[in-house]
N, C-alpha and C. Protein backbone atom coordinates (compact mmCIF):
# COMPACT_ATOMS: atom_id res chain seq x y z
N UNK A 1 -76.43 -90.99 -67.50
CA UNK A 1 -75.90 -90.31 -66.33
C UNK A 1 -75.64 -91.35 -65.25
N UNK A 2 -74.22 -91.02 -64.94
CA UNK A 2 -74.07 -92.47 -63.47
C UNK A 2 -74.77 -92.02 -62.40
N UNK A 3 -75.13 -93.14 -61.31
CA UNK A 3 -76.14 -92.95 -60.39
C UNK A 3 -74.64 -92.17 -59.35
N UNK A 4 -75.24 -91.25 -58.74
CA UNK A 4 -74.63 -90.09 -57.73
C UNK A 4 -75.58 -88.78 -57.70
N UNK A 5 -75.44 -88.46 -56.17
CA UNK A 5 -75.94 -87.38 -55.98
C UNK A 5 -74.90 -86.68 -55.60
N UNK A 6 -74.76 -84.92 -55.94
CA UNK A 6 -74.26 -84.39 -56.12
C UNK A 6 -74.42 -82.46 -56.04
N UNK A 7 -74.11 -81.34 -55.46
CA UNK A 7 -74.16 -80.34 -55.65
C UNK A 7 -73.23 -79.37 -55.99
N UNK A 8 -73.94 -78.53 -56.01
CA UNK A 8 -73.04 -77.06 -55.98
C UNK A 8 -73.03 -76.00 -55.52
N UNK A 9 -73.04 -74.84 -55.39
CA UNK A 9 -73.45 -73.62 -54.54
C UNK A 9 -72.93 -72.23 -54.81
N UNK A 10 -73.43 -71.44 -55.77
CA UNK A 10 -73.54 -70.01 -56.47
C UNK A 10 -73.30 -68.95 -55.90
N UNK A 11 -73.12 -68.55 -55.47
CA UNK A 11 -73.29 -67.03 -54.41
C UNK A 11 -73.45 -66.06 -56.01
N UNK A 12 -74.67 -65.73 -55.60
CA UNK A 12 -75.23 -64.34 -56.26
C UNK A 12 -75.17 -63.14 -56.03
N UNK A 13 -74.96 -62.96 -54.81
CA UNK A 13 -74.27 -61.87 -54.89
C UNK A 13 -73.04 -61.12 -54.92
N UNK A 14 -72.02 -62.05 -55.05
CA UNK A 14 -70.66 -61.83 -56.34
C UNK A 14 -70.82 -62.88 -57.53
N UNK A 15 -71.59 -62.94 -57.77
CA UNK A 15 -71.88 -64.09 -59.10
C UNK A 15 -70.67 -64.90 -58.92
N UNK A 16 -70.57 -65.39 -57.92
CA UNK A 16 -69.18 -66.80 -57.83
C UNK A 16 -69.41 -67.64 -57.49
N UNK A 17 -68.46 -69.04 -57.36
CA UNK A 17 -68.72 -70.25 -56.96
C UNK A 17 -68.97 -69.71 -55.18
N UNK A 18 -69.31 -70.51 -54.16
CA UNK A 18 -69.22 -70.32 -53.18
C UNK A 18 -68.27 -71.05 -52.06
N UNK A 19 -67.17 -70.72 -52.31
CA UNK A 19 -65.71 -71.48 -51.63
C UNK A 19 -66.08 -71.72 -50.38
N UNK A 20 -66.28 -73.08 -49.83
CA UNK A 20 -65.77 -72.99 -48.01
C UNK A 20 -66.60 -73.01 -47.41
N UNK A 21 -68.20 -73.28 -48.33
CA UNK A 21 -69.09 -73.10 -47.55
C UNK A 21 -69.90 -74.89 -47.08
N UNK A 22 -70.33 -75.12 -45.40
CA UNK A 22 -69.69 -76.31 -45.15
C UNK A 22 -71.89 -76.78 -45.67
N UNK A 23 -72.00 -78.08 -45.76
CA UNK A 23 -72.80 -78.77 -46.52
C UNK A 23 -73.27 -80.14 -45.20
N UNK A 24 -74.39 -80.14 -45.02
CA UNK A 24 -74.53 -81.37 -44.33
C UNK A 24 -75.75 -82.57 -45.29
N UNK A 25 -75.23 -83.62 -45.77
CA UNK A 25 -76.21 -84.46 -45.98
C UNK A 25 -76.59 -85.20 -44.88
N UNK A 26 -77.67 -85.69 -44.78
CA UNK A 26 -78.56 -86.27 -43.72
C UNK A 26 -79.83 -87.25 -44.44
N UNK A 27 -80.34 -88.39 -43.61
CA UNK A 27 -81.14 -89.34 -44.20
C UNK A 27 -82.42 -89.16 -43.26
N UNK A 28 -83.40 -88.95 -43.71
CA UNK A 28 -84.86 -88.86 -43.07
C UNK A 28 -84.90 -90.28 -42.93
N UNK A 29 -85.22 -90.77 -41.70
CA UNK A 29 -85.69 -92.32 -41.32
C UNK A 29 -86.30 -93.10 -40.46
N UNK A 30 -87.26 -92.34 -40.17
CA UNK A 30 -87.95 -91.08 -40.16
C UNK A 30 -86.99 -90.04 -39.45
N UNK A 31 -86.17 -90.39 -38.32
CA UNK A 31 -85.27 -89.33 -37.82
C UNK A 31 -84.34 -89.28 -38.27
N UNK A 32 -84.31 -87.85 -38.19
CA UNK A 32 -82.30 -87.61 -39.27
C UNK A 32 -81.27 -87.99 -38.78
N UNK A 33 -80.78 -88.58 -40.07
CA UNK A 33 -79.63 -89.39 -39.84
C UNK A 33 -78.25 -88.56 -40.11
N UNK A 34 -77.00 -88.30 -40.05
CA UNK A 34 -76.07 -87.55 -40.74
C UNK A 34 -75.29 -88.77 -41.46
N UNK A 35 -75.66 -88.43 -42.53
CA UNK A 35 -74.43 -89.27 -43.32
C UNK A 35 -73.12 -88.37 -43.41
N UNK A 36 -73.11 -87.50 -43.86
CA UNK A 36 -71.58 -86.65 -44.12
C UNK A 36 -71.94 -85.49 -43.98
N UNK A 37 -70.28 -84.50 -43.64
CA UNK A 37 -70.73 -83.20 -43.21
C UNK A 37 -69.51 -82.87 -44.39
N UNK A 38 -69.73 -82.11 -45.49
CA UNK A 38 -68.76 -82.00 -46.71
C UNK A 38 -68.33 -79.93 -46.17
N UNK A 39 -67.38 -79.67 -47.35
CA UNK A 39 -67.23 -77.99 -47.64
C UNK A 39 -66.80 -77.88 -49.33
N UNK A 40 -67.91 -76.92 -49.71
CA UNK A 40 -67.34 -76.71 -51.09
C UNK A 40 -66.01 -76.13 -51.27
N UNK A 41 -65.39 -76.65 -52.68
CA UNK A 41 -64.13 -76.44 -52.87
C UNK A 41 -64.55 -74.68 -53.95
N UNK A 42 -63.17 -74.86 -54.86
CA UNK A 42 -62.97 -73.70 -55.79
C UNK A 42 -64.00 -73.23 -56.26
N UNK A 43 -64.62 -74.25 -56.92
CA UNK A 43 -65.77 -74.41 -57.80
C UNK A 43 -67.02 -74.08 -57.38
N UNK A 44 -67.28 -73.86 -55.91
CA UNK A 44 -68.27 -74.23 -55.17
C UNK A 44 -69.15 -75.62 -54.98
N UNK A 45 -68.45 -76.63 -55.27
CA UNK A 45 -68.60 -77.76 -55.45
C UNK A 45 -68.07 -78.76 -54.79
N UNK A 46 -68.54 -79.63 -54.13
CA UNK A 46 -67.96 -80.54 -52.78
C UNK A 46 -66.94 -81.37 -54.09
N UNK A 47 -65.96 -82.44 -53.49
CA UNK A 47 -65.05 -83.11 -54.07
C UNK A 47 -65.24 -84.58 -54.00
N UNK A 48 -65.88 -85.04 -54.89
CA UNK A 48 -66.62 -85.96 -55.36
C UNK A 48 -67.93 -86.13 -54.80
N UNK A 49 -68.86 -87.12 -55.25
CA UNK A 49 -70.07 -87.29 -54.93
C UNK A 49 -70.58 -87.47 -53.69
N UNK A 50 -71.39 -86.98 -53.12
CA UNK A 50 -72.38 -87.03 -52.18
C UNK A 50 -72.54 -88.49 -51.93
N UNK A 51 -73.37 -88.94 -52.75
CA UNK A 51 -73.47 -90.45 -52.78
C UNK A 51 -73.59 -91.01 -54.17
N UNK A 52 -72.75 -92.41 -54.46
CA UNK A 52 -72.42 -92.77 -55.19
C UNK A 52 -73.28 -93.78 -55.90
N UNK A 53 -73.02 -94.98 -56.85
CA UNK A 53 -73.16 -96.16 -57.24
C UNK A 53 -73.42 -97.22 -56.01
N UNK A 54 -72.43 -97.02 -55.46
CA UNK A 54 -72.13 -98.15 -53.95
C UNK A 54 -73.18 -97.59 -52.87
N UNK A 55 -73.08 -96.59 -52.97
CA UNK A 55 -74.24 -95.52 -51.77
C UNK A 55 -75.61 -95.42 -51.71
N UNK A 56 -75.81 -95.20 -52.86
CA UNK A 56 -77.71 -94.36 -53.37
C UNK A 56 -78.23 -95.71 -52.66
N UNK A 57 -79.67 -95.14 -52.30
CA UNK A 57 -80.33 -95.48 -51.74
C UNK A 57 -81.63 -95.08 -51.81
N UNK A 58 -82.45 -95.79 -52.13
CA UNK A 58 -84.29 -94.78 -52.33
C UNK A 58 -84.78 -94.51 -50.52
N UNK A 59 -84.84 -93.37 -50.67
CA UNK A 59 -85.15 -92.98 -49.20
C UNK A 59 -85.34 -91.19 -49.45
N UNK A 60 -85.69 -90.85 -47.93
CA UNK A 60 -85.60 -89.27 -47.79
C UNK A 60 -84.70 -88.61 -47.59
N UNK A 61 -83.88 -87.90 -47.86
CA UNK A 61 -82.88 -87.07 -47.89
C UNK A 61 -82.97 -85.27 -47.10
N UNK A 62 -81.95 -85.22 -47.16
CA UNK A 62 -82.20 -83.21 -46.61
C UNK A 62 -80.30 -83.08 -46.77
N UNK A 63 -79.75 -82.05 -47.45
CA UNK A 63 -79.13 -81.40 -47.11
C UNK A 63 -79.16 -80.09 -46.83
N UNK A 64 -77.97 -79.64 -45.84
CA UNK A 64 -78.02 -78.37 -45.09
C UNK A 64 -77.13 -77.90 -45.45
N UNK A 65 -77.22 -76.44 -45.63
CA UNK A 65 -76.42 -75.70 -45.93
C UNK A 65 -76.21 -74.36 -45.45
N UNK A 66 -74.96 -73.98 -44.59
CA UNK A 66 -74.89 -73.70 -43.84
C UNK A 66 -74.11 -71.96 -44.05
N UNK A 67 -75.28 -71.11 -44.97
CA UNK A 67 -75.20 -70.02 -45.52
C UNK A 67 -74.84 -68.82 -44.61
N UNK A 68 -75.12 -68.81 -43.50
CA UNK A 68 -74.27 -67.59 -42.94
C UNK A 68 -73.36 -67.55 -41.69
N UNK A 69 -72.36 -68.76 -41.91
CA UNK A 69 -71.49 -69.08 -41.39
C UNK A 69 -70.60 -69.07 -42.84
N UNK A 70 -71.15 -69.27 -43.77
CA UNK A 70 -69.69 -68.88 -44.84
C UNK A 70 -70.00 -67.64 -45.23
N UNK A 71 -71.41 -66.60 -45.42
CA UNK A 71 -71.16 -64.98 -45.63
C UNK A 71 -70.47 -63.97 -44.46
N UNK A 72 -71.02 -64.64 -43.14
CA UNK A 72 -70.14 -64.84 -41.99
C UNK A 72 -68.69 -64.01 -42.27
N UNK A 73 -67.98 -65.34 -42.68
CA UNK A 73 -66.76 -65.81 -42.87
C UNK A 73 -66.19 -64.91 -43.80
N UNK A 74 -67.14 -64.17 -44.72
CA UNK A 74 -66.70 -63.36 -45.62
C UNK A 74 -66.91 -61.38 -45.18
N UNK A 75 -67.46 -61.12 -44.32
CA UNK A 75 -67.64 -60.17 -43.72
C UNK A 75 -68.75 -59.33 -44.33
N UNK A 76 -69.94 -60.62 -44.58
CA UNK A 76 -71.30 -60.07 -45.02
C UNK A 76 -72.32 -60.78 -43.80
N UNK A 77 -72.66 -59.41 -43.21
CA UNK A 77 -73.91 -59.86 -42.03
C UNK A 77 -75.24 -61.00 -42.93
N UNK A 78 -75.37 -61.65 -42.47
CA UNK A 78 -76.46 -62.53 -42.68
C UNK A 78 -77.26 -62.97 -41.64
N UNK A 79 -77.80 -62.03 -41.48
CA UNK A 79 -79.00 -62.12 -40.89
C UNK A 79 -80.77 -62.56 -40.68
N UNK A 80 -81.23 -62.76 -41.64
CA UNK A 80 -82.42 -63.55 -42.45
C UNK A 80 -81.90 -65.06 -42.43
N UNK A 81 -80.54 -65.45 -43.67
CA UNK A 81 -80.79 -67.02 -43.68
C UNK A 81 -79.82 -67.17 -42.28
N UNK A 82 -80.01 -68.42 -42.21
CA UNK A 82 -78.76 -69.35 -41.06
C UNK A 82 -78.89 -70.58 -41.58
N UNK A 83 -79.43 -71.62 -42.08
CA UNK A 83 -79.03 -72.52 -42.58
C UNK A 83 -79.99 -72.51 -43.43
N UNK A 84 -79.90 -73.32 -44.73
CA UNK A 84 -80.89 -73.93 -45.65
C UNK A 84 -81.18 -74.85 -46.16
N UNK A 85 -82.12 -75.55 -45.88
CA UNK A 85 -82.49 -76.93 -45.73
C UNK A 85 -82.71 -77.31 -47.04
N UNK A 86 -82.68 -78.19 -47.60
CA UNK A 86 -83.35 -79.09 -49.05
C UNK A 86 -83.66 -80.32 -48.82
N UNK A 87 -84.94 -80.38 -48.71
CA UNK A 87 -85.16 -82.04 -48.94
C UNK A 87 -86.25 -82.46 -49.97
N UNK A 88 -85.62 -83.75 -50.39
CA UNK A 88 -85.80 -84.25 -51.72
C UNK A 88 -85.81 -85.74 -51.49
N UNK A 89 -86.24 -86.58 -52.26
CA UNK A 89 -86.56 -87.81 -52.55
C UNK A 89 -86.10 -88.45 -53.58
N UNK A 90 -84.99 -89.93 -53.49
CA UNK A 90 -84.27 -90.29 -54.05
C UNK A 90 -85.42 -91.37 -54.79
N UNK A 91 -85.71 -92.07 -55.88
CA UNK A 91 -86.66 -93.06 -56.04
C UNK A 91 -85.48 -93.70 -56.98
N UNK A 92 -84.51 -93.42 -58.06
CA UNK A 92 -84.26 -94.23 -58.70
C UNK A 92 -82.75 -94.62 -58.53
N UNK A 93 -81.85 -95.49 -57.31
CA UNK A 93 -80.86 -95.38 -57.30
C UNK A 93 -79.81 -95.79 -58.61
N UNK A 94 -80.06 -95.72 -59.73
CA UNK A 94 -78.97 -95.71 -61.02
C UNK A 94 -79.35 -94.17 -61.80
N UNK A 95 -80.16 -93.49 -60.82
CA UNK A 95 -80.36 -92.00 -61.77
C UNK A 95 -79.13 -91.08 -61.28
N UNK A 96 -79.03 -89.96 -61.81
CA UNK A 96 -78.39 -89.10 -61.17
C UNK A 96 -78.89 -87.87 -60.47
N UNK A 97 -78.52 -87.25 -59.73
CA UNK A 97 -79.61 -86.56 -58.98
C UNK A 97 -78.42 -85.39 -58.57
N UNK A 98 -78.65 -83.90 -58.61
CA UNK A 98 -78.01 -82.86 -58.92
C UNK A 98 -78.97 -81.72 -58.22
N UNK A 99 -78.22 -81.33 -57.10
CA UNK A 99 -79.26 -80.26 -55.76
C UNK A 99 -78.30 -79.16 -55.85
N UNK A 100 -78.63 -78.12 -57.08
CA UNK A 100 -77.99 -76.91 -56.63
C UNK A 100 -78.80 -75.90 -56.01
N UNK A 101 -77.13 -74.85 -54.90
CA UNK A 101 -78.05 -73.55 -54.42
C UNK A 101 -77.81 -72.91 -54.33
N UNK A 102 -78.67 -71.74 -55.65
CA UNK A 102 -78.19 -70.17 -56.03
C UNK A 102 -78.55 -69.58 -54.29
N UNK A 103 -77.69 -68.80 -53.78
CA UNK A 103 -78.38 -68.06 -53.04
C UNK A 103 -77.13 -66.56 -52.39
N UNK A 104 -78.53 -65.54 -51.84
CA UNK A 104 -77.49 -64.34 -51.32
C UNK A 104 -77.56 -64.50 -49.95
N UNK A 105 -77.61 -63.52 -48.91
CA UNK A 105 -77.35 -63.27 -47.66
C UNK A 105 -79.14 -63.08 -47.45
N UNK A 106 -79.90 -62.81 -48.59
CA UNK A 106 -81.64 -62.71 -48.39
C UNK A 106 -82.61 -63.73 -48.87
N UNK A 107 -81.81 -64.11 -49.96
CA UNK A 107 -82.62 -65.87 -50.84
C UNK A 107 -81.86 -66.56 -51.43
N UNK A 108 -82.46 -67.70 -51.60
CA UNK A 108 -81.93 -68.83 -52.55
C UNK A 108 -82.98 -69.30 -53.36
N UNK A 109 -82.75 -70.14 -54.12
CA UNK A 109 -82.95 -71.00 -55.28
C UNK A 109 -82.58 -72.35 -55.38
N UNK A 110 -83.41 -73.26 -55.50
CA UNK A 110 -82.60 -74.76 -56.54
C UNK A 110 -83.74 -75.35 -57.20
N UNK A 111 -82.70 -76.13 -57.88
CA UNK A 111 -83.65 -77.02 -58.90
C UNK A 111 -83.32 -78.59 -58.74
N UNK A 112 -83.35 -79.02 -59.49
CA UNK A 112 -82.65 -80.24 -59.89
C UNK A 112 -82.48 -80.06 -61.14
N UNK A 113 -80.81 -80.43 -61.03
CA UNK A 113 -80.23 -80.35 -62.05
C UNK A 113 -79.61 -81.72 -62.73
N UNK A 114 -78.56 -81.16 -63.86
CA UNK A 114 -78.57 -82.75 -64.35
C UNK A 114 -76.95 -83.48 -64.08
């Protein structure tokens, strides 16, 4: 697997990709840093990697995701989430590293994926 980090984003409650919905990566150092502010495409999937070969870095991480400004956007009250945070820890920059997030207008989910 090439070294990149990378996501995606589910909406469960139309079992679809989640189009349009905007993504912030950020670097714990100790204070957050913003590296990029992305939006998933078709797929629910930003358009190319997060961070790359040239990029990775062993450090603390957090992306945000910015869940009811795109249910919002779709004319589903979301009220419970407003953003959702993930943070995770990079240790091997030639691994690949894969932050998906199932979620509705009430929960989410992720794992690491591959």
């Amino acid at each position: 697997m090439p070294a990149k980090l990378s996501t995606h984003v589910l909406d469960l409650s139309t079992g679809r990709p989640a189009v349009g919905m905007v993504i912030q990566l950020l670097r714990r150092t100790p204070e957050l840093a913003l590296i990029k502010t992305v939006t998933t495409n078709a797929d629910g999937r930003t358009d190319g990697a997060l961070l790359d070969e040239m990029t990775m870095a062993v450090g603390n991480y957090e992306l945000v995701f910015h869940v009811s400004d795109y249910f919002s956007a779709r004319g589903v009250e979301c009220t419970f989430l407003t953003q959702v945070p993930i943070r995770f820890v990079i240790t091997d920059v030639a691994a690949g590293y894969h932050v998906p997030l199932l979620v509705t207008p009430w929960a989410y989910s992720t794992y690491r994926g591959s």
